[in-house]
N, C-alpha and C. Protein backbone atom coordinates (compact mmCIF):
# COMPACT_ATOMS: atom_id res chain seq x y z
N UNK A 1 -147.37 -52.18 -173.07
CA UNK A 1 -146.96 -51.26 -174.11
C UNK A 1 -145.90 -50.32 -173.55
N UNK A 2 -144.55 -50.04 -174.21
CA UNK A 2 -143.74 -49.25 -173.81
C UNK A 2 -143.87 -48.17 -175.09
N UNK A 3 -142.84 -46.82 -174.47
CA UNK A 3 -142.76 -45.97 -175.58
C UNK A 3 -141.25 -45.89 -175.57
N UNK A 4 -140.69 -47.12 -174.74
CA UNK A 4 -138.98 -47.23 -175.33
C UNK A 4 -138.84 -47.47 -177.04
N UNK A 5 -137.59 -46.99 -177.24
CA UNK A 5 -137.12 -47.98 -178.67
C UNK A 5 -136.91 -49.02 -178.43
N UNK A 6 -137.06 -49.96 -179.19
CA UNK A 6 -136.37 -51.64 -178.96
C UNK A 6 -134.97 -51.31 -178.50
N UNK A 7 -134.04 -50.76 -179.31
CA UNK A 7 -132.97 -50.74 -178.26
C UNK A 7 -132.90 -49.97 -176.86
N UNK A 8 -133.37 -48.92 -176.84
CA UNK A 8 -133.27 -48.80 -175.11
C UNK A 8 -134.00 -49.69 -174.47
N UNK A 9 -134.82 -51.02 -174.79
CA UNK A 9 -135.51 -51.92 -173.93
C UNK A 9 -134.45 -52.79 -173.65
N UNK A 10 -133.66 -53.10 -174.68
CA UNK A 10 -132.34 -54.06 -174.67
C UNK A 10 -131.59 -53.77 -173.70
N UNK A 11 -131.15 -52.14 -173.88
CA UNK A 11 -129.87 -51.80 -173.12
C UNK A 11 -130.18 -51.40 -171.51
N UNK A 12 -131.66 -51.07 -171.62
CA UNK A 12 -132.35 -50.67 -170.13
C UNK A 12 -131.69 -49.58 -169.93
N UNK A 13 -131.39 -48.33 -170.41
CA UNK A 13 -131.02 -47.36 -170.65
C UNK A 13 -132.26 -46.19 -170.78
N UNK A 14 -132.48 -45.26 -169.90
CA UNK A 14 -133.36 -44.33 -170.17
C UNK A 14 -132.93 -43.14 -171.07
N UNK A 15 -133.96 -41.91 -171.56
CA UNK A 15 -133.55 -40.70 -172.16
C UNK A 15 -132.43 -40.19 -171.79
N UNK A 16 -132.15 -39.96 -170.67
CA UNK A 16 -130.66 -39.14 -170.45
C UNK A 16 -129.52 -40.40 -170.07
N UNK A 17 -129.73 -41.29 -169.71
CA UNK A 17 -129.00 -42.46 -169.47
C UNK A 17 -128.28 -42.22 -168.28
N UNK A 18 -128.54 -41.48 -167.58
CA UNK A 18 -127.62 -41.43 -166.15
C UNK A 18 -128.70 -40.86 -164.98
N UNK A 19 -129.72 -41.07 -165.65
CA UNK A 19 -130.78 -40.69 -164.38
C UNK A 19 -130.60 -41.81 -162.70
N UNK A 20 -130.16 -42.64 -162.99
CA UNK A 20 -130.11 -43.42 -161.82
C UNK A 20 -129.16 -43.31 -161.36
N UNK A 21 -127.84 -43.01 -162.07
CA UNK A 21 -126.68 -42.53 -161.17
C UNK A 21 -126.89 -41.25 -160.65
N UNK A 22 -126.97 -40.74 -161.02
CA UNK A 22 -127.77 -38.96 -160.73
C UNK A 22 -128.47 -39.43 -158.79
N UNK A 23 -129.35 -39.87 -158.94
CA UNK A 23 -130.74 -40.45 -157.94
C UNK A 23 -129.62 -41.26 -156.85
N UNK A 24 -129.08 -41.73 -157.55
CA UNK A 24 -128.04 -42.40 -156.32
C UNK A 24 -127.38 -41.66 -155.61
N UNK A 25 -126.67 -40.46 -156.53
CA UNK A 25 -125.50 -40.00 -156.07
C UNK A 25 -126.37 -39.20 -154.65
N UNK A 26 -127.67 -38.64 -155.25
CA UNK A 26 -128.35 -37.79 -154.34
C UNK A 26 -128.31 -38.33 -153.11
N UNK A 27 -129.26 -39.54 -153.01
CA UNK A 27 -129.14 -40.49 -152.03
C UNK A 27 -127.99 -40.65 -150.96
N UNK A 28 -127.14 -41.12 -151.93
CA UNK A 28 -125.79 -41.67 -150.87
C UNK A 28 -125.49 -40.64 -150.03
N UNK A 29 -125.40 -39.14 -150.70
CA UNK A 29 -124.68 -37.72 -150.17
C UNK A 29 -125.15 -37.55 -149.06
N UNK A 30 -127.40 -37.55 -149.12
CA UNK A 30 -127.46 -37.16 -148.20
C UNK A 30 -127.94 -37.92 -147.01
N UNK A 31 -127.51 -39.60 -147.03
CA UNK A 31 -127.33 -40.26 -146.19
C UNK A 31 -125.83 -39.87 -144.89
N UNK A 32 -125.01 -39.20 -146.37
CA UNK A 32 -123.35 -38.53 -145.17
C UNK A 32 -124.11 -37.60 -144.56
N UNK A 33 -124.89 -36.85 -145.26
CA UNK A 33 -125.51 -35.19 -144.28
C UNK A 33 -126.26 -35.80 -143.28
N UNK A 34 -127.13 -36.84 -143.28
CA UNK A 34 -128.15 -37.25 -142.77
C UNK A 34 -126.97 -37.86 -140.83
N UNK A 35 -125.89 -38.45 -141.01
CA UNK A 35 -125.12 -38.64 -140.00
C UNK A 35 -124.26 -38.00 -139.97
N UNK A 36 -123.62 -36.92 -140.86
CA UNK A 36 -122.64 -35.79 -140.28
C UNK A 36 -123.32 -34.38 -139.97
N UNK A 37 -124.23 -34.32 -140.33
CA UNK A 37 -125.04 -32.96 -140.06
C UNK A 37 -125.42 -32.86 -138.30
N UNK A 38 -126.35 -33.94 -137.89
CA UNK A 38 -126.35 -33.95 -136.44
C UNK A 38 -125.11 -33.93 -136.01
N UNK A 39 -124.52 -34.61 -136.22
CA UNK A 39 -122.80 -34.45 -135.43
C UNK A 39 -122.53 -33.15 -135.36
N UNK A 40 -122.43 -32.73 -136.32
CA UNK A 40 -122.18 -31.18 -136.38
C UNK A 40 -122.56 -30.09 -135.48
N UNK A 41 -124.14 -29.79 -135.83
CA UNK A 41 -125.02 -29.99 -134.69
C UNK A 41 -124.56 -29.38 -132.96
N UNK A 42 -125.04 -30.99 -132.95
CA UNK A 42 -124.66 -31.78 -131.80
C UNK A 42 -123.20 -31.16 -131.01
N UNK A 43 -122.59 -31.30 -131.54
CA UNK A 43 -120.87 -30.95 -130.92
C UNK A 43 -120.71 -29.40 -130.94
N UNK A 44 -121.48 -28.69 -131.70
CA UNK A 44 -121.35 -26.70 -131.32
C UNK A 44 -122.18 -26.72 -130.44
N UNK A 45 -122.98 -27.69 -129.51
CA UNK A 45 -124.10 -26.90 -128.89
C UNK A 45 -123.35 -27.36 -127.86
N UNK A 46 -122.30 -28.33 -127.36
CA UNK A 46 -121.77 -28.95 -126.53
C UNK A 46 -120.33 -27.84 -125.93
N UNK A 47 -120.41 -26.68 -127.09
CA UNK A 47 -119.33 -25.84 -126.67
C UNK A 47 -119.61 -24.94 -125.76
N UNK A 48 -118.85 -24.28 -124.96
CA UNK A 48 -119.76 -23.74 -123.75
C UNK A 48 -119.96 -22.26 -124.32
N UNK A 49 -119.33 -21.90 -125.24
CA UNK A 49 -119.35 -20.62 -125.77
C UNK A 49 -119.19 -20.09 -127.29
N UNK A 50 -119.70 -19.91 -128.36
CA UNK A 50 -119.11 -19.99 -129.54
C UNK A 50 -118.70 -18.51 -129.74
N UNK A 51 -117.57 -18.75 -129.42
CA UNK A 51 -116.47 -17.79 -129.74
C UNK A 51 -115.46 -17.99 -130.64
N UNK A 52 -114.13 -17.18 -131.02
CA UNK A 52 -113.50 -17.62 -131.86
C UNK A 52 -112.44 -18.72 -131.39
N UNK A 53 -111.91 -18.48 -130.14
CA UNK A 53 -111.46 -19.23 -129.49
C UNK A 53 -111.58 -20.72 -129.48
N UNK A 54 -113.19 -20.53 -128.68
CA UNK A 54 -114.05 -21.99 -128.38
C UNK A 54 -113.72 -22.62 -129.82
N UNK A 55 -114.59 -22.18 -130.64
CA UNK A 55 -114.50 -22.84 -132.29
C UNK A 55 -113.55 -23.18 -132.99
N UNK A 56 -111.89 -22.35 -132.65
CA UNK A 56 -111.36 -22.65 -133.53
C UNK A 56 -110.54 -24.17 -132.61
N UNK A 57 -110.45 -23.98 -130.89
CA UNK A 57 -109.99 -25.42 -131.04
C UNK A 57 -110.82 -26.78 -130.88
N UNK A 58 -111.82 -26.16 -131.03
CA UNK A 58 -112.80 -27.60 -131.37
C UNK A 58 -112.31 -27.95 -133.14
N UNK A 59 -112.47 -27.23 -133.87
CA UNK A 59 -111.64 -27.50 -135.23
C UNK A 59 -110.71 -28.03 -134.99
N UNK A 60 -109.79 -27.65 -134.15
CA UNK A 60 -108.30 -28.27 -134.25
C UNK A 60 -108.07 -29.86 -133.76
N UNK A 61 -109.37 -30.07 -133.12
CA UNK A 61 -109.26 -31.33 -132.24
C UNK A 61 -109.66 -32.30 -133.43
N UNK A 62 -108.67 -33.51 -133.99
CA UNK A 62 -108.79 -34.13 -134.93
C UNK A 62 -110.16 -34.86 -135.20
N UNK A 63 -110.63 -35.60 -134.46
CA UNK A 63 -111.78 -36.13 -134.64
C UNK A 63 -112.74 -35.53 -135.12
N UNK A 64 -112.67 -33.47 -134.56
CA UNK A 64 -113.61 -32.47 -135.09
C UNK A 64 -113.04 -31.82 -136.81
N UNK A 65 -112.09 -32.53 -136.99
CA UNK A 65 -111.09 -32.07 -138.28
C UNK A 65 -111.71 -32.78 -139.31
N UNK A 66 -111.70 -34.18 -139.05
CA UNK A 66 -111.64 -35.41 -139.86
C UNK A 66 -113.76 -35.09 -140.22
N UNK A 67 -114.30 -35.00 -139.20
CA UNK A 67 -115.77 -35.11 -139.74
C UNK A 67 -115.81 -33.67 -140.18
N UNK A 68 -115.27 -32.18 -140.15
CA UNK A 68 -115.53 -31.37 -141.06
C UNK A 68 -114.90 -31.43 -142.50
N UNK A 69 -113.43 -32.27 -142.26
CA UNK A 69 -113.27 -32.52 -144.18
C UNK A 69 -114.19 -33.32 -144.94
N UNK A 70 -114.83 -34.65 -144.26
CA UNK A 70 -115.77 -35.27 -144.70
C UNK A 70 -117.02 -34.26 -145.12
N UNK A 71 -117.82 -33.71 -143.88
CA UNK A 71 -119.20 -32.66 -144.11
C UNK A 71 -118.82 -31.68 -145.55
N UNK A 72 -118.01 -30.88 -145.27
CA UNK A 72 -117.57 -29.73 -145.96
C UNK A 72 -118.11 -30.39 -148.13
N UNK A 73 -116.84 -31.41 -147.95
CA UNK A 73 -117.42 -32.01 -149.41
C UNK A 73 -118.74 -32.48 -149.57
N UNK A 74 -119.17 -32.96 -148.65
CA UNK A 74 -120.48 -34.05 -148.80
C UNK A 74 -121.35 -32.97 -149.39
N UNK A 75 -121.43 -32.02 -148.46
CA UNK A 75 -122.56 -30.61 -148.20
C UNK A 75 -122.64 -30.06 -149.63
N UNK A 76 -121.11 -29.80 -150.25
CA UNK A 76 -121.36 -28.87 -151.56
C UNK A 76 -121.62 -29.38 -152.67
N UNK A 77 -121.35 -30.92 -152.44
CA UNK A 77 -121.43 -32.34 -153.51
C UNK A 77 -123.22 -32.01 -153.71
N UNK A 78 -124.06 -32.77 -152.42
CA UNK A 78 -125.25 -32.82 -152.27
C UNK A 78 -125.92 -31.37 -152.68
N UNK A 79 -125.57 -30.23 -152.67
CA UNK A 79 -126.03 -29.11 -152.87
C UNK A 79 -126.01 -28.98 -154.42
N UNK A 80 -124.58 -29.22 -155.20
CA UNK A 80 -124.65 -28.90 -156.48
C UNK A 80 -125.13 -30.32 -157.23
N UNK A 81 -125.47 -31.51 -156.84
CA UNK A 81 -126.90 -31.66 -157.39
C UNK A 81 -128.04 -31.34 -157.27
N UNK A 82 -128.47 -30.87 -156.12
CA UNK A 82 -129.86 -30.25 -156.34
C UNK A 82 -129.93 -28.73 -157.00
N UNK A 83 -128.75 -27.82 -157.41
CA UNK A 83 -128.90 -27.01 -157.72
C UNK A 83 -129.07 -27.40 -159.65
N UNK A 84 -128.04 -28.51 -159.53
CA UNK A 84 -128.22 -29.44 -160.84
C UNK A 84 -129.45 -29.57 -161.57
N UNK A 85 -130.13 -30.13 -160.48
CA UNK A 85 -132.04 -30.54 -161.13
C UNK A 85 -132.18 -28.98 -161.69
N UNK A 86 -132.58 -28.49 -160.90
CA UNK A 86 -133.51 -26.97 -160.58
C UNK A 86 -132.44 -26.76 -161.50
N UNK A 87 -131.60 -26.51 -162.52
CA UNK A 87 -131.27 -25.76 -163.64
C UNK A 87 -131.82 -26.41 -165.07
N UNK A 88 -131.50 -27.52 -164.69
CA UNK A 88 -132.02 -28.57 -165.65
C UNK A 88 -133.18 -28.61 -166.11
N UNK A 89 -134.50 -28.56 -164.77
CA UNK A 89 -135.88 -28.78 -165.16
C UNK A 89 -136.30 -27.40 -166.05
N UNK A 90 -135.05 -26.18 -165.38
CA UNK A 90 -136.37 -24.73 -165.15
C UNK A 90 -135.43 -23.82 -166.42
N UNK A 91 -134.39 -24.39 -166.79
CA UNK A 91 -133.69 -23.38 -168.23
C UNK A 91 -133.66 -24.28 -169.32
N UNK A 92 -134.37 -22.77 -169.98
CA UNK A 92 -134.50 -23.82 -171.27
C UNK A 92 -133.55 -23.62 -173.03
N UNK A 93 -132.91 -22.43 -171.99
CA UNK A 93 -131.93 -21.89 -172.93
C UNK A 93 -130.34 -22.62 -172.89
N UNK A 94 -130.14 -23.09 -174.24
CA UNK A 94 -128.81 -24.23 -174.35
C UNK A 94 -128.01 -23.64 -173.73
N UNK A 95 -127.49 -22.15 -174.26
CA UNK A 95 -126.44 -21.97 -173.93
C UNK A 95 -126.19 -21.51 -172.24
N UNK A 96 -127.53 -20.91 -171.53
CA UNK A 96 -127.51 -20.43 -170.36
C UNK A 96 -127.81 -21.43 -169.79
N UNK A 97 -128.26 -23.39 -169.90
CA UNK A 97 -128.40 -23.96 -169.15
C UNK A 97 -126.67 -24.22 -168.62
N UNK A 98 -125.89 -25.06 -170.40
CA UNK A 98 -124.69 -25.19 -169.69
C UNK A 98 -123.69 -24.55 -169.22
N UNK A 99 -123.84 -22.62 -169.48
CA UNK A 99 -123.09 -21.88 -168.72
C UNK A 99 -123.24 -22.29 -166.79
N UNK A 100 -124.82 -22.37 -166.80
CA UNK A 100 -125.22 -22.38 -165.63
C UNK A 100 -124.59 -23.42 -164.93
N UNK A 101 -124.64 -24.41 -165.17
CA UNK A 101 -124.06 -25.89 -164.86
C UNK A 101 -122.39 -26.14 -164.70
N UNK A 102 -121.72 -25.08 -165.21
CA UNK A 102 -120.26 -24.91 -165.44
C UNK A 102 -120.29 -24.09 -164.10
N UNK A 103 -120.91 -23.18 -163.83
CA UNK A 103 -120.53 -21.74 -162.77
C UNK A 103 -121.20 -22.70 -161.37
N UNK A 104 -122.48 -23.34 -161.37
CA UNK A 104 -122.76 -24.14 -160.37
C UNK A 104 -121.35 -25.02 -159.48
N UNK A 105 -121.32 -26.36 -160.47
CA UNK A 105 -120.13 -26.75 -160.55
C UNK A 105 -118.73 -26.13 -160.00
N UNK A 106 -118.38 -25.19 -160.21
CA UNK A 106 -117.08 -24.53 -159.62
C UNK A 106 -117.28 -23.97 -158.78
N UNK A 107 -118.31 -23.29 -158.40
CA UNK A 107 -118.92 -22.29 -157.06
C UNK A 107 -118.84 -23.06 -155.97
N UNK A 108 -119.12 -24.67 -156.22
CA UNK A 108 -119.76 -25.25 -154.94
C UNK A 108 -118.33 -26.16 -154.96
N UNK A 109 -117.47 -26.25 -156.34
CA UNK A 109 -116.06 -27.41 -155.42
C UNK A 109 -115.31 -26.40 -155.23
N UNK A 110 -115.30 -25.03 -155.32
CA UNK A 110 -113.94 -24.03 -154.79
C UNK A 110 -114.81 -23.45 -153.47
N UNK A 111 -115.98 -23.55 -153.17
CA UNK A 111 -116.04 -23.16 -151.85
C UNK A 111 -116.10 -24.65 -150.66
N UNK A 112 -116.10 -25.51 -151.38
CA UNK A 112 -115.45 -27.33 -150.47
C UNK A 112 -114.47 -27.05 -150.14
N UNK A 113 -113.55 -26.54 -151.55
CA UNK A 113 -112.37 -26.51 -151.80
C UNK A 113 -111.26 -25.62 -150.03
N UNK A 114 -112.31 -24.05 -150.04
CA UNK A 114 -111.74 -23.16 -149.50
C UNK A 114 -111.84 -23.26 -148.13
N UNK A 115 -113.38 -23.84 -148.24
CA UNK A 115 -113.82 -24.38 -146.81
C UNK A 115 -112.40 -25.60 -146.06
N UNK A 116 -112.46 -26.27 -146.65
CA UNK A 116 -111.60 -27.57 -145.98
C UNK A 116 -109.74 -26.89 -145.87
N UNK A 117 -109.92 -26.09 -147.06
CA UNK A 117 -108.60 -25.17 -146.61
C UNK A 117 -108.37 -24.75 -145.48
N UNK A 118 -109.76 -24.05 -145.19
CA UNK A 118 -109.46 -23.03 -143.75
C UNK A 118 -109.50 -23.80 -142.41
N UNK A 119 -110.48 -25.19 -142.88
CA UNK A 119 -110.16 -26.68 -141.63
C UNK A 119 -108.79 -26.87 -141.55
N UNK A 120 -108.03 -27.01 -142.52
CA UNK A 120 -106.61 -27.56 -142.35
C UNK A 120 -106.16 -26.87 -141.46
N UNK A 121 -106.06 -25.24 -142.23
CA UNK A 121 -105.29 -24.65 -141.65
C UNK A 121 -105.35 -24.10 -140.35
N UNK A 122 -106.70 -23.97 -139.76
CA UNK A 122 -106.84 -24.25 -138.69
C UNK A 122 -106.31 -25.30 -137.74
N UNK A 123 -106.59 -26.44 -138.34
CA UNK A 123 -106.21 -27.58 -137.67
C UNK A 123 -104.49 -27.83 -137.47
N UNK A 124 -103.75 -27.25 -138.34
CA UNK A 124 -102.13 -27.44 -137.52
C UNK A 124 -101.59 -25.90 -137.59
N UNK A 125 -102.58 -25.43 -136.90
CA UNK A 125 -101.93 -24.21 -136.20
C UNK A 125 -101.77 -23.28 -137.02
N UNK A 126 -101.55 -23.03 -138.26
CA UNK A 126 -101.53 -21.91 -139.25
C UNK A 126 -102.12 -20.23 -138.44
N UNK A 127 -101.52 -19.35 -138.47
CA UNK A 127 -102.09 -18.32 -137.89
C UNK A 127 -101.75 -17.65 -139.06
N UNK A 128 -102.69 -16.58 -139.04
CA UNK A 128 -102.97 -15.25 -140.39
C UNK A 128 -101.52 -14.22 -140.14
């Protein structure tokens, strides 16, 4: 016994219809965190000093460039879906869910955004 409609049994389509892309996206993201996060990690504890110095040319050193533009997105991607759920499950007000979901959304790709800025510009020398 199902409590699908005949057509969502057809189309194999659930209530919101993107629950499995949703579940994936989670997945995949934090399979990147799951191997760029230790890296991360891993390579500040290898600095002999975290200073501004130490830090900023470990940034500059490409290989340390290339896995913080990767982390930087992955991190705020994976974050603003889970901030996604937790608005979703816990507001129940229309208009304050999708305000919420709009301000989520931009909070977390303009601080990717600002973050990977300040990698760049770190990374070919830019001084303030």
């Amino acid at each position: 016994m199902s409590l699908r409609s005949p057509l969502g049994r057809v189309l194999g389509l659930g209530a919101a219809k993107e629950g499995p892309a949703h579940w994936w996206s989670q997945r995949v993201s934090a399979l990147g965190l799951v191997i760029l996060g230790p890296w991360f990690a891993w390579s500040l504890t290898r600095l002999p000093s975290i200073d501004y110095l130490q830090v900023t040319a470990w940034i500059a050193a490409p290989v340390n460039t290339i896995g913080l533009l990767l982390l930087l997105p992955t991190m705020a991607y994976h974050a603003r879906l889970g901030v996604q759920v937790v608005i979703e499950d816990y507001v129940n007000t229309g208009w304050l869910k999708v305000s919420g979901l709009v301000l989520v959304t931009f909070v977390f790709y303009a601080a990717a955004v600002a973050g990977m800025f300040a990698v760049l510009r770190i990374s070919f020398g830019v001084t303030p």
